[in-house]
C-alpha atoms as a PDB file:
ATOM      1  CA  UNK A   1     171.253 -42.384 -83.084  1.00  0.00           C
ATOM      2  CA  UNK A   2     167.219 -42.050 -83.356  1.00  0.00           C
ATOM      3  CA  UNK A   3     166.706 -42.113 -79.587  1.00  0.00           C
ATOM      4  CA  UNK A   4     163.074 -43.155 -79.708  1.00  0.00           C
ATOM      5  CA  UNK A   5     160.190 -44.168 -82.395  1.00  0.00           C
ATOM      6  CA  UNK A   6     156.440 -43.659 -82.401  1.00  0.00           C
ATOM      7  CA  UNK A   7     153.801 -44.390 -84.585  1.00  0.00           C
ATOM      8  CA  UNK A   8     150.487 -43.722 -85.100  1.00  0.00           C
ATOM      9  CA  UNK A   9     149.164 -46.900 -87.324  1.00  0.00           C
ATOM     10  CA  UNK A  10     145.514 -47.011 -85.793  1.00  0.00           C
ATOM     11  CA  UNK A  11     143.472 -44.490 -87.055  1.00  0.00           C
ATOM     12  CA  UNK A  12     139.615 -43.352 -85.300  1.00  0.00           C
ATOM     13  CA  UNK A  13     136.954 -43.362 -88.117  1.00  0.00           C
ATOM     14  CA  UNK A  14     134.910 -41.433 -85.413  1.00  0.00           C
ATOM     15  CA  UNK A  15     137.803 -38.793 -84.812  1.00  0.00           C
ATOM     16  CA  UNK A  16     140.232 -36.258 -86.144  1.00  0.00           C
ATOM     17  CA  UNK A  17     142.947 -37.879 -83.882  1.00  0.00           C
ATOM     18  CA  UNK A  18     144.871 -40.527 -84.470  1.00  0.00           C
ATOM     19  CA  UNK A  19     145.663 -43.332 -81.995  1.00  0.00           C
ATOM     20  CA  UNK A  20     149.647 -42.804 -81.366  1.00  0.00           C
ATOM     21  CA  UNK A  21     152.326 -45.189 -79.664  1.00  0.00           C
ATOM     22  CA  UNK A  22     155.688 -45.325 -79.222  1.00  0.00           C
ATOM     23  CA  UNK A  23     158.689 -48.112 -79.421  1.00  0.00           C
ATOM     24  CA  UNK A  24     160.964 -46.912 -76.877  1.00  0.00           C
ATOM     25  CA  UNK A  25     164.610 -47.440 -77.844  1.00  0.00           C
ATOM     26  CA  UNK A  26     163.097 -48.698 -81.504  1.00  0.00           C
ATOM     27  CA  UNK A  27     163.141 -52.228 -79.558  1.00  0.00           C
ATOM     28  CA  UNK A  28     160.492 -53.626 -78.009  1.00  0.00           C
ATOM     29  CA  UNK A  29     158.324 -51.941 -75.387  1.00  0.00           C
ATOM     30  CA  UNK A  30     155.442 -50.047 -76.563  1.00  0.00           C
ATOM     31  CA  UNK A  31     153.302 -47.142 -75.039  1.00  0.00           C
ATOM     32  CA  UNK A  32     150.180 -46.480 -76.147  1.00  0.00           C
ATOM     33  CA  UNK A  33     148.975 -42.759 -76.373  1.00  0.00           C
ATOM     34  CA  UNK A  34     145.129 -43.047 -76.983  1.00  0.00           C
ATOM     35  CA  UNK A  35     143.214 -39.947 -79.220  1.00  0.00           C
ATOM     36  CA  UNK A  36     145.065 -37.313 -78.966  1.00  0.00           C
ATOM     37  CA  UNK A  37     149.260 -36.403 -78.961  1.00  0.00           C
ATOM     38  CA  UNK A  38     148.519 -34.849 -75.860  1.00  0.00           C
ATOM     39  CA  UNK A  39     147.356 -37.736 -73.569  1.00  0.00           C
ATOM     40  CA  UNK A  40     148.807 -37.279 -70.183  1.00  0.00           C
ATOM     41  CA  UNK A  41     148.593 -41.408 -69.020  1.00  0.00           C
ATOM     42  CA  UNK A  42     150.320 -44.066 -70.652  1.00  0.00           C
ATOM     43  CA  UNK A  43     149.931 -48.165 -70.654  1.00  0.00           C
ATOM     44  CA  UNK A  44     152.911 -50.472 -71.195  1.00  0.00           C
ATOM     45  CA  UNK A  45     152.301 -52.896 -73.175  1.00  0.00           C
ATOM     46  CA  UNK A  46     155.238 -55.484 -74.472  1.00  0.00           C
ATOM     47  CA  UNK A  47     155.300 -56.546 -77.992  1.00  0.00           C
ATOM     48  CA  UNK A  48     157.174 -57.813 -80.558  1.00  0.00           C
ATOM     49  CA  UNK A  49     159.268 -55.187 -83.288  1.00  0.00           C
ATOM     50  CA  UNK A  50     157.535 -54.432 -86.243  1.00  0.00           C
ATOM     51  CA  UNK A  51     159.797 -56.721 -88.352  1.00  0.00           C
ATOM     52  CA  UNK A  52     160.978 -59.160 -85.482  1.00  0.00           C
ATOM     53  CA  UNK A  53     164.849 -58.505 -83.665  1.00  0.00           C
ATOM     54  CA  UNK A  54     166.445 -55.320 -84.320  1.00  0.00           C
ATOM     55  CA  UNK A  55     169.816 -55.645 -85.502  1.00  0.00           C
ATOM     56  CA  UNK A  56     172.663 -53.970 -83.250  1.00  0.00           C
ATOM     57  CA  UNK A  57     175.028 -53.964 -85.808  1.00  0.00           C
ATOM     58  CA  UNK A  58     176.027 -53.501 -89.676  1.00  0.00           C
ATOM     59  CA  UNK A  59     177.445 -56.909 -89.702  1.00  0.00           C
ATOM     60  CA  UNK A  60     173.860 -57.792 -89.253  1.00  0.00           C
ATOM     61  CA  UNK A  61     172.024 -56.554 -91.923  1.00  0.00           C
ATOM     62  CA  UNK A  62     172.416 -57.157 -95.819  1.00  0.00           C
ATOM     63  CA  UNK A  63     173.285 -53.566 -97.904  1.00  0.00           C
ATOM     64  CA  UNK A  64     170.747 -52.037 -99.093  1.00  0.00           C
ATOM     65  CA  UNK A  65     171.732 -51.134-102.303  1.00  0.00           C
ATOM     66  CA  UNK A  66     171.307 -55.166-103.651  1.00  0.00           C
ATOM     67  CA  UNK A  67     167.756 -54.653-103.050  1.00  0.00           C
ATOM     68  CA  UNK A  68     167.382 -52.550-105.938  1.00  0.00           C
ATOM     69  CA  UNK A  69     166.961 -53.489-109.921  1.00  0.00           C
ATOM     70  CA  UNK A  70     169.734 -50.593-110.905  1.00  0.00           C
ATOM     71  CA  UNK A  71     171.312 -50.744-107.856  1.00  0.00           C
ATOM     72  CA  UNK A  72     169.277 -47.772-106.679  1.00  0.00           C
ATOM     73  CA  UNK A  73     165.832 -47.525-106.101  1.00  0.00           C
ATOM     74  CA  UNK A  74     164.080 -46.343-108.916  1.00  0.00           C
ATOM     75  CA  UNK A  75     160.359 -46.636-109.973  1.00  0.00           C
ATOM     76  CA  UNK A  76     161.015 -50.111-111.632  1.00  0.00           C
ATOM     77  CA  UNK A  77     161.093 -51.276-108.172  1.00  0.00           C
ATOM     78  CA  UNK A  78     158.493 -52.775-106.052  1.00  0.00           C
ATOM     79  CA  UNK A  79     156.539 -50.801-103.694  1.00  0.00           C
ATOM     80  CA  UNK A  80     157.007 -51.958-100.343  1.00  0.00           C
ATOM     81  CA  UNK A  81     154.638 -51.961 -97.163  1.00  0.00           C
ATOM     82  CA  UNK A  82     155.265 -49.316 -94.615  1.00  0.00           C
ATOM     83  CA  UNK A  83     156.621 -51.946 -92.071  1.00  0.00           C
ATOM     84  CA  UNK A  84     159.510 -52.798 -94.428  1.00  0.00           C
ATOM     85  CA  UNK A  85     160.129 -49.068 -95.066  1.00  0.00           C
ATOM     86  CA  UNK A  86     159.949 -48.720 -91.388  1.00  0.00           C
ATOM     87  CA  UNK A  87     162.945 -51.438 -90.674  1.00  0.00           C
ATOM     88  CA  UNK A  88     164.925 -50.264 -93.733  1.00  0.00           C
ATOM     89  CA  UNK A  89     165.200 -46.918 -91.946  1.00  0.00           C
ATOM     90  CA  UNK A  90     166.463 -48.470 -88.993  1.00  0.00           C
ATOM     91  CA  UNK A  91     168.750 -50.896 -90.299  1.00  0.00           C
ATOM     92  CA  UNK A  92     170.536 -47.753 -92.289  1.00  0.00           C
ATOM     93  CA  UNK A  93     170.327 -45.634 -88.645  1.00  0.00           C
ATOM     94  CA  UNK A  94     171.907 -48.267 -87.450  1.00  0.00           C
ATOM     95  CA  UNK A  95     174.841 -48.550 -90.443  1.00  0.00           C
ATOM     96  CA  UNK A  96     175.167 -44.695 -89.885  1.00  0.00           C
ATOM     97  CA  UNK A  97     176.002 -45.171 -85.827  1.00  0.00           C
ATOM     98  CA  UNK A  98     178.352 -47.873 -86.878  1.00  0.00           C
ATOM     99  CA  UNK A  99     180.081 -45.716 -89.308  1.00  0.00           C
ATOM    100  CA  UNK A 100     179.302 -48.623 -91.920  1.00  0.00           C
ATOM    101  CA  UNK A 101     177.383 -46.465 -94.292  1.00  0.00           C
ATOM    102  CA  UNK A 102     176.974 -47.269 -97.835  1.00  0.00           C
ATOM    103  CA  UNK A 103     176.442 -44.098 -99.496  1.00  0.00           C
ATOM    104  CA  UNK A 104     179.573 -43.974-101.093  1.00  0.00           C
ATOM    105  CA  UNK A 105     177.951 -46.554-103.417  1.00  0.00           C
ATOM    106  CA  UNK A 106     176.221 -43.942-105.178  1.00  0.00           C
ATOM    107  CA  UNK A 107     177.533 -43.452-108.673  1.00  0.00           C
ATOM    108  CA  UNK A 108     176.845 -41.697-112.188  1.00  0.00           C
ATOM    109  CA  UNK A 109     174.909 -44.937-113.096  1.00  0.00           C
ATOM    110  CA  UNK A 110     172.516 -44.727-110.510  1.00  0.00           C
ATOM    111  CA  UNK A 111     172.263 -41.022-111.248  1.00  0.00           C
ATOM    112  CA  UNK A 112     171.424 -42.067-114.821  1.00  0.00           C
ATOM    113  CA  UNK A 113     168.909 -44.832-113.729  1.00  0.00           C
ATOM    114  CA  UNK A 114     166.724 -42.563-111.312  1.00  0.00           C
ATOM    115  CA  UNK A 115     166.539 -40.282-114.578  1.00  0.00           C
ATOM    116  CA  UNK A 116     165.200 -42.728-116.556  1.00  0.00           C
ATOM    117  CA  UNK A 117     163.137 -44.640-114.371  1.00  0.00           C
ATOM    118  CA  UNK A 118     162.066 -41.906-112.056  1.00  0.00           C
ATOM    119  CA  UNK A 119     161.138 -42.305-108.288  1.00  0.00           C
ATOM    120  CA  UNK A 120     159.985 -44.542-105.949  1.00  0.00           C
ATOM    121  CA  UNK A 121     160.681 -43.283-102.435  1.00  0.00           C
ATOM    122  CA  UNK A 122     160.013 -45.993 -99.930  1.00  0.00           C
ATOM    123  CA  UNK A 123     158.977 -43.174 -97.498  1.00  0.00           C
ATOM    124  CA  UNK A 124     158.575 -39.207 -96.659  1.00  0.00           C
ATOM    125  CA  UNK A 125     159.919 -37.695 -93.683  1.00  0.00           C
ATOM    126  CA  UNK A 126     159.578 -34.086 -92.620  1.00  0.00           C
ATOM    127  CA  UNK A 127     162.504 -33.406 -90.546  1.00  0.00           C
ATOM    128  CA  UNK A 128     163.492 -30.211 -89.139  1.00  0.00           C
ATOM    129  CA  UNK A 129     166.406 -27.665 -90.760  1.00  0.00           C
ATOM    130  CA  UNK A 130     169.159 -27.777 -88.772  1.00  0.00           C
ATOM    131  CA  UNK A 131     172.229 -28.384 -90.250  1.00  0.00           C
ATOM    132  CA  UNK A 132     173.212 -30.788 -87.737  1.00  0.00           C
ATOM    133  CA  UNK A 133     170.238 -33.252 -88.691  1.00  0.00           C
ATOM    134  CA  UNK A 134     170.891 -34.422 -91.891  1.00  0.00           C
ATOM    135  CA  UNK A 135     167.867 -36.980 -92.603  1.00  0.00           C
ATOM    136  CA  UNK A 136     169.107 -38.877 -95.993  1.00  0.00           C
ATOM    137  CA  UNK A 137     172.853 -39.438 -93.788  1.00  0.00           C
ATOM    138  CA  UNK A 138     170.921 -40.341 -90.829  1.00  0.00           C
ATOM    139  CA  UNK A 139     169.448 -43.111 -92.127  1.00  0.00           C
ATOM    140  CA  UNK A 140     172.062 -44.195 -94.822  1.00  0.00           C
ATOM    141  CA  UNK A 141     169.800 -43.542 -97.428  1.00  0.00           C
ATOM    142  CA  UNK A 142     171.007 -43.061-101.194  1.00  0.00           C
ATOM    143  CA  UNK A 143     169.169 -40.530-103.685  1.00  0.00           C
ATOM    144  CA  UNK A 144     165.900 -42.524-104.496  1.00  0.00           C
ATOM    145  CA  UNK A 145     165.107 -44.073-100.979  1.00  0.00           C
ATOM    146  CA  UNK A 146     163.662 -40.947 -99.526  1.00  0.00           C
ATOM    147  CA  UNK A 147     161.231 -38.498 -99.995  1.00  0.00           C
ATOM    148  CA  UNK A 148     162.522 -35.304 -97.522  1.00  0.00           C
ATOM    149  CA  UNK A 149     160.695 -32.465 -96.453  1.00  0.00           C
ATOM    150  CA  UNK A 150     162.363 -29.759 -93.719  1.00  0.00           C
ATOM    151  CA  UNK A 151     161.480 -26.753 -92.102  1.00  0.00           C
ATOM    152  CA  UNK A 152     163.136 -25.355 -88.873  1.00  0.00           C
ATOM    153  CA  UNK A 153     161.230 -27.061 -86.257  1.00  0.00           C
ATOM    154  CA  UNK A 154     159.478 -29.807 -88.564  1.00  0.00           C
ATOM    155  CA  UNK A 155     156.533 -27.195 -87.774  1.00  0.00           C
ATOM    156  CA  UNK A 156     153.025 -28.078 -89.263  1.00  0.00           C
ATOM    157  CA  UNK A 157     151.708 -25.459 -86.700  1.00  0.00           C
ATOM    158  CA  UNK A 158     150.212 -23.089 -89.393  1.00  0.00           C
ATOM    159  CA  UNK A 159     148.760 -25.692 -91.650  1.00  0.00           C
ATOM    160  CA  UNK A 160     151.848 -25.416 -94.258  1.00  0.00           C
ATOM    161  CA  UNK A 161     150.072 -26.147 -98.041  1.00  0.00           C
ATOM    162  CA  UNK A 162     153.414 -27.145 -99.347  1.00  0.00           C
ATOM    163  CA  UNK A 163     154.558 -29.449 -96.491  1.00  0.00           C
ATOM    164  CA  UNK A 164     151.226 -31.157 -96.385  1.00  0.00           C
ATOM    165  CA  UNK A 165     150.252 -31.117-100.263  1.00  0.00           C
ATOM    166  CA  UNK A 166     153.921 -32.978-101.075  1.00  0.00           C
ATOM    167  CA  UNK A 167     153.592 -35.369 -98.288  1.00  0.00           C
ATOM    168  CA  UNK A 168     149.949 -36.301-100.166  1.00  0.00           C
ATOM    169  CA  UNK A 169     152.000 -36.146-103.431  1.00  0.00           C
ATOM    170  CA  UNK A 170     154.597 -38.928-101.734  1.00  0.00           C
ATOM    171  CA  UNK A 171     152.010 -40.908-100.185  1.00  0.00           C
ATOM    172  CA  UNK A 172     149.865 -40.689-103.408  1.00  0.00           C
ATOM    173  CA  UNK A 173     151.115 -40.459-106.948  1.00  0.00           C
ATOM    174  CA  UNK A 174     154.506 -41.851-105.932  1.00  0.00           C
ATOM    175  CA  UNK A 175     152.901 -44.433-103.488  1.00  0.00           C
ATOM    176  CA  UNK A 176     155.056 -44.644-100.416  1.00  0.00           C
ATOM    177  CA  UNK A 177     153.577 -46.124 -97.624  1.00  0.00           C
ATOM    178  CA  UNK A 178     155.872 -44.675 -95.136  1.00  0.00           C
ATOM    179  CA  UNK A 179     155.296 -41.501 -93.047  1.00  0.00           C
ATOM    180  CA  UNK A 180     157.490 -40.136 -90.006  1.00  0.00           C
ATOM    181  CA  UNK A 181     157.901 -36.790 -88.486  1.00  0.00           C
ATOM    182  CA  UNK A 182     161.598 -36.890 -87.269  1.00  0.00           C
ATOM    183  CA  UNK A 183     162.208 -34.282 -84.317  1.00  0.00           C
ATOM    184  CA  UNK A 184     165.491 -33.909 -82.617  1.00  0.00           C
ATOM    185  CA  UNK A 185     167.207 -32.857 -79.300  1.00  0.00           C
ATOM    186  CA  UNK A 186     168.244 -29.481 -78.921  1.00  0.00           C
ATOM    187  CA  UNK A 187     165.913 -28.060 -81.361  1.00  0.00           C
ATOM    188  CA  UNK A 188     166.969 -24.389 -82.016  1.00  0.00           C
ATOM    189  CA  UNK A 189     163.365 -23.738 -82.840  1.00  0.00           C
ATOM    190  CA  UNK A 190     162.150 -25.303 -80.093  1.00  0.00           C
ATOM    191  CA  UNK A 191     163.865 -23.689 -77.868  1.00  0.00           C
ATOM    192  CA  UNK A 192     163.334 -20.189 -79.426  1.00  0.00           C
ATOM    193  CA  UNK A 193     159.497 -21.278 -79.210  1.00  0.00           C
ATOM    194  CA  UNK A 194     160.164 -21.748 -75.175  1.00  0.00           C
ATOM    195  CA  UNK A 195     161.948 -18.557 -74.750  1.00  0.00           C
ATOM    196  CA  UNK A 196     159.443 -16.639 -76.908  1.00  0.00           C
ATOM    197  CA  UNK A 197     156.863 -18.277 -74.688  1.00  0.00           C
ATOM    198  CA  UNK A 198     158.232 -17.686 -70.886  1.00  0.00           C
ATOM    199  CA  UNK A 199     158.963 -13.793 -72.209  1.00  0.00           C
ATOM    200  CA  UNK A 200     155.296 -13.469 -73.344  1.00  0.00           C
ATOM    201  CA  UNK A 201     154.030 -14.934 -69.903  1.00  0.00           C
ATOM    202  CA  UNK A 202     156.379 -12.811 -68.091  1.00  0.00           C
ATOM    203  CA  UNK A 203     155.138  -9.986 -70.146  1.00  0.00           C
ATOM    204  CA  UNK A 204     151.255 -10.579 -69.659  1.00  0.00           C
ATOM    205  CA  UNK A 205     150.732 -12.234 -73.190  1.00  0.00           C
ATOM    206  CA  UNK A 206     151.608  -8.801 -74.682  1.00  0.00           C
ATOM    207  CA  UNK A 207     152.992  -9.392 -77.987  1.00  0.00           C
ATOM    208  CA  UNK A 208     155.480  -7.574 -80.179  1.00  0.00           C
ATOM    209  CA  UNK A 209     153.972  -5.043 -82.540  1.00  0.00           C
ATOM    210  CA  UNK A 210     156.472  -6.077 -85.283  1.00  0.00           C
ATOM    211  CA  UNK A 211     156.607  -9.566 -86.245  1.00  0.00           C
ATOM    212  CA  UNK A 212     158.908 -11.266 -88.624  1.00  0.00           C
ATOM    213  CA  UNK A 213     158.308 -14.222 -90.468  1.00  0.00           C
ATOM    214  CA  UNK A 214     160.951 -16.290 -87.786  1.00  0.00           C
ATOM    215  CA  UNK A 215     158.941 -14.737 -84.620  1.00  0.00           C
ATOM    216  CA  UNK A 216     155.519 -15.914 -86.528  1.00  0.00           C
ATOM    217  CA  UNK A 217     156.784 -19.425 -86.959  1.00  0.00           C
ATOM    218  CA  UNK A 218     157.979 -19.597 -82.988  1.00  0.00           C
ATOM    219  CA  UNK A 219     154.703 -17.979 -81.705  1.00  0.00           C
ATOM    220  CA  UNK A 220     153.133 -20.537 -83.989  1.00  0.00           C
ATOM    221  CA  UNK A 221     154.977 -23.630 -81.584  1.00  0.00           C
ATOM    222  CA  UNK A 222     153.658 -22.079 -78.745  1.00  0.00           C
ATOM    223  CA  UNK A 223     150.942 -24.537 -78.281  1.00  0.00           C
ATOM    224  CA  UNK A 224     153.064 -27.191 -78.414  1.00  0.00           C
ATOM    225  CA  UNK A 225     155.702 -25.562 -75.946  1.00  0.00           C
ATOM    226  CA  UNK A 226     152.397 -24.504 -73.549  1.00  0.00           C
ATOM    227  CA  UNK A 227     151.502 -28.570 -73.621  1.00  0.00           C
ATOM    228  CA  UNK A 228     154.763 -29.324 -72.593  1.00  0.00           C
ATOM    229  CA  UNK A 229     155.288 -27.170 -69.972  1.00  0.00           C
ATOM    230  CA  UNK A 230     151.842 -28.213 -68.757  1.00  0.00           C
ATOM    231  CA  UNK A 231     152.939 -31.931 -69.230  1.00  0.00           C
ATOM    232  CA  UNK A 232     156.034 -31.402 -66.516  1.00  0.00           C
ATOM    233  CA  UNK A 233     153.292 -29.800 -64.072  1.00  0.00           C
ATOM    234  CA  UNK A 234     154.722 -26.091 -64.736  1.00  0.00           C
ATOM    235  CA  UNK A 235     158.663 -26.169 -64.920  1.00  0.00           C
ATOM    236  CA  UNK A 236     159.699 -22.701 -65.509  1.00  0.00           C
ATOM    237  CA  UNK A 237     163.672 -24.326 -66.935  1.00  0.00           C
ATOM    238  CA  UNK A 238     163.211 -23.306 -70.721  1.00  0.00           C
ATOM    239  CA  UNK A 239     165.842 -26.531 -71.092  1.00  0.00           C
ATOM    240  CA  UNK A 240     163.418 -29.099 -69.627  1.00  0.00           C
ATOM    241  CA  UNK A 241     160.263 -27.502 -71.519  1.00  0.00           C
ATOM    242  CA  UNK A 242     162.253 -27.538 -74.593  1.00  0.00           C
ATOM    243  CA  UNK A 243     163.279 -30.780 -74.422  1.00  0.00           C
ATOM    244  CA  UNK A 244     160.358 -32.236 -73.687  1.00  0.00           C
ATOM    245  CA  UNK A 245     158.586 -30.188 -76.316  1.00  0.00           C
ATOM    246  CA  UNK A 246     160.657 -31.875 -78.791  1.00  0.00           C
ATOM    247  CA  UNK A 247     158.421 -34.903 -78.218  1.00  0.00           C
ATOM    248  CA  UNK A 248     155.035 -33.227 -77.989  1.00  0.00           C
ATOM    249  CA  UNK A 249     155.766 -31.453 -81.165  1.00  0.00           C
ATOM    250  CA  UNK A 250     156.353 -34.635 -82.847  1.00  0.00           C
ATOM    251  CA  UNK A 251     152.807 -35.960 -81.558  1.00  0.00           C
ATOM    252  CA  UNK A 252     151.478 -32.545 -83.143  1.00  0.00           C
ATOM    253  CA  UNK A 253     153.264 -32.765 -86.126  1.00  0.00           C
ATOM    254  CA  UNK A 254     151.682 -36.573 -86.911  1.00  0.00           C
ATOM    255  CA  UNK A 255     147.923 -35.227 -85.556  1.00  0.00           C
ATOM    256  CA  UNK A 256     147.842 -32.257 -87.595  1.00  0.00           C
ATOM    257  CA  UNK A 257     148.562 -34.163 -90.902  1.00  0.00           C
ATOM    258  CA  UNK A 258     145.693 -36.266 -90.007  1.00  0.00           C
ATOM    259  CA  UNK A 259     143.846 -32.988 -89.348  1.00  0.00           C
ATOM    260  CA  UNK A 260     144.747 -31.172 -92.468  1.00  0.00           C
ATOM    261  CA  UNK A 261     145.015 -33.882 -95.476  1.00  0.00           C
ATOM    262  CA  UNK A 262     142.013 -35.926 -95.774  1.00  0.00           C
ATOM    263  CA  UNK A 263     143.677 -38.064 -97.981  1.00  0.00           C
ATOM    264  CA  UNK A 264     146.173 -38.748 -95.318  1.00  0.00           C
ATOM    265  CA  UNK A 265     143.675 -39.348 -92.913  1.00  0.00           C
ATOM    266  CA  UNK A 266     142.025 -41.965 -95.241  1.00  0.00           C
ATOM    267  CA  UNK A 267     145.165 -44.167 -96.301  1.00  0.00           C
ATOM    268  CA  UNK A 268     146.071 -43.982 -92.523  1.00  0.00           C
ATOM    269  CA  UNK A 269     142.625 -44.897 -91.468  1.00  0.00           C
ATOM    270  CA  UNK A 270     142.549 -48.045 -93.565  1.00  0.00           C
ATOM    271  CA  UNK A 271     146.121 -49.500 -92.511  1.00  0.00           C
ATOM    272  CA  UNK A 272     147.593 -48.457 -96.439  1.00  0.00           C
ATOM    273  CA  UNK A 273     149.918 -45.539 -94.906  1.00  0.00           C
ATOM    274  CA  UNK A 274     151.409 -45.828 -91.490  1.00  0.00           C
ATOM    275  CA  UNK A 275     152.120 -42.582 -89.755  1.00  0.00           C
ATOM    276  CA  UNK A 276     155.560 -42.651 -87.587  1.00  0.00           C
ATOM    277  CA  UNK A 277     157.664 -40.377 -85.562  1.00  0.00           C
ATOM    278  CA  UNK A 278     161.259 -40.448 -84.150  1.00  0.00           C
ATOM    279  CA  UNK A 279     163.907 -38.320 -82.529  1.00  0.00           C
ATOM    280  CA  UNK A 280     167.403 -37.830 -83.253  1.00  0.00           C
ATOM    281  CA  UNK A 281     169.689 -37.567 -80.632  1.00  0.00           C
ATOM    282  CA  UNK A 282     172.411 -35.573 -81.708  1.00  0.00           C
END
């Protein structure tokens, strides 16, 4: 199930941050995390869903494949506002814990549709590469609804050009309105990130002459791993830091599209694009 939710739909015209919250449980209770994804306080603040009442079941929810013009989503379809994307992507999260999934729905028709009528995702997520973390099944989404991007980690921590310049692409030419970084517990790279980190401190900061490309990518999470360490006042357990990183690199992962992509930072800053973020729990 996607454990919790944040979003960053408030963007500072005087700042490279963004203003981030989260829905705890995807319900109703909201946290706001002011400026940066690093803020140590938090203010509870109760407020309504995006869309109104979550629903706790399938039974509760149309399918989401009558939605569509062929039955799929396809660019003949309407564009829809990121707080619609938003509660599609729960409603199929919750069809997928319910084991009421649709996907079997898909057929050579709407294989033959999305050729002809190209694609309309309703929203890009950058998930991370484990196998375990499947984003399209997570959310019950057919071929069409989403626009996926993975890496191990969902890492933006060296600037990648060809995570950032297809998010742009999704959010642009294709016109979703939807962003959200999806993290998820027991992160493989996150926890490689925490080891690599406690080694180098025990070490003196000394780092390896040889580096692979895997070893860049972990050093490259070190920030976030440092921050979350910091965050539980110095825990030396590389399975609390890890976990907690998790969240913290989810917070990163929304800032530093905001930092990198202006033209991100410009649909998000007048309300077009909403930036989200959630984490599986596996």
């Amino acid at each position: 199930k996607i454990r919790s939710h944040f979003s960053s739909s408030d963007y500072s015209a005087q700042s490279d941050s963004g203003c981030v919250g989260c829905f705890a449980n995807i319900v109703n209770a909201m946290f706001s995390l002011c400026k940066n994804s690093t803020a140590e306080t938090a203010e509870e603040v109760v407020t309504p869903a995006p869309t109104g009442t979550m629903p706790t079941s399938a039974a509760d929810m149309p399918r989401q494949t009558s939605d569509y013009t062929h039955g799929v989503r396809t660019a003949q379809d309407e564009r829809i506002s990121p707080e619609r994307a938003l509660a599609k992507l729960q409603e199929g999260n919750v069809r997928f814990v319910s084991g009421a999934g649709t996907r079997a729905n898909f057929d050579a028709e709407h294989r033959q549709a999305l050729a002809a009528h190209g694609q309309n995702p309703m929203a890009a997520i950058i998930g991370c590469a484990d196998s375990r973390a499947p984003i399209e099944i997570l959310f019950d989404a057919l071929p069409g609804d989403i626009f996926t991007l993975r890496n191990a980690g969902n890492t933006l921590s060296h600037a990648e050009g060809s995570m950032v310049g297809s998010v742009e692409y999704c959010v642009g030419p294709l016109g979703a309105k939807l962003i959200v970084v999806l993290g998820h517990t027991k992160c493989g790279a996150v926890m490689g990130a925490t080891q690599t980190m406690l080694a180098s401190k025990k070490a003196g900061g000394a780092a390896a002459e040889k580096q692979t490309t895997l070893d860049k990518l972990l050093v490259g999470l070190g920030p976030v791993v440092q921050q979350a360490q910091l965050e539980l006042k110095g825990s030396e357990s590389a399975e609390e830091i890890a976990a907690h990183a998790v969240q913290v690199n989810i917070f990163a992962g929304i800032e530093k599209l905001l930092i990198y992509s202006e033209p991100i930072r410009t649909r998000a800053k007048s309300g077009e694009v909403q930036l989200h973020g959630a984490v599986y729990d596996i």
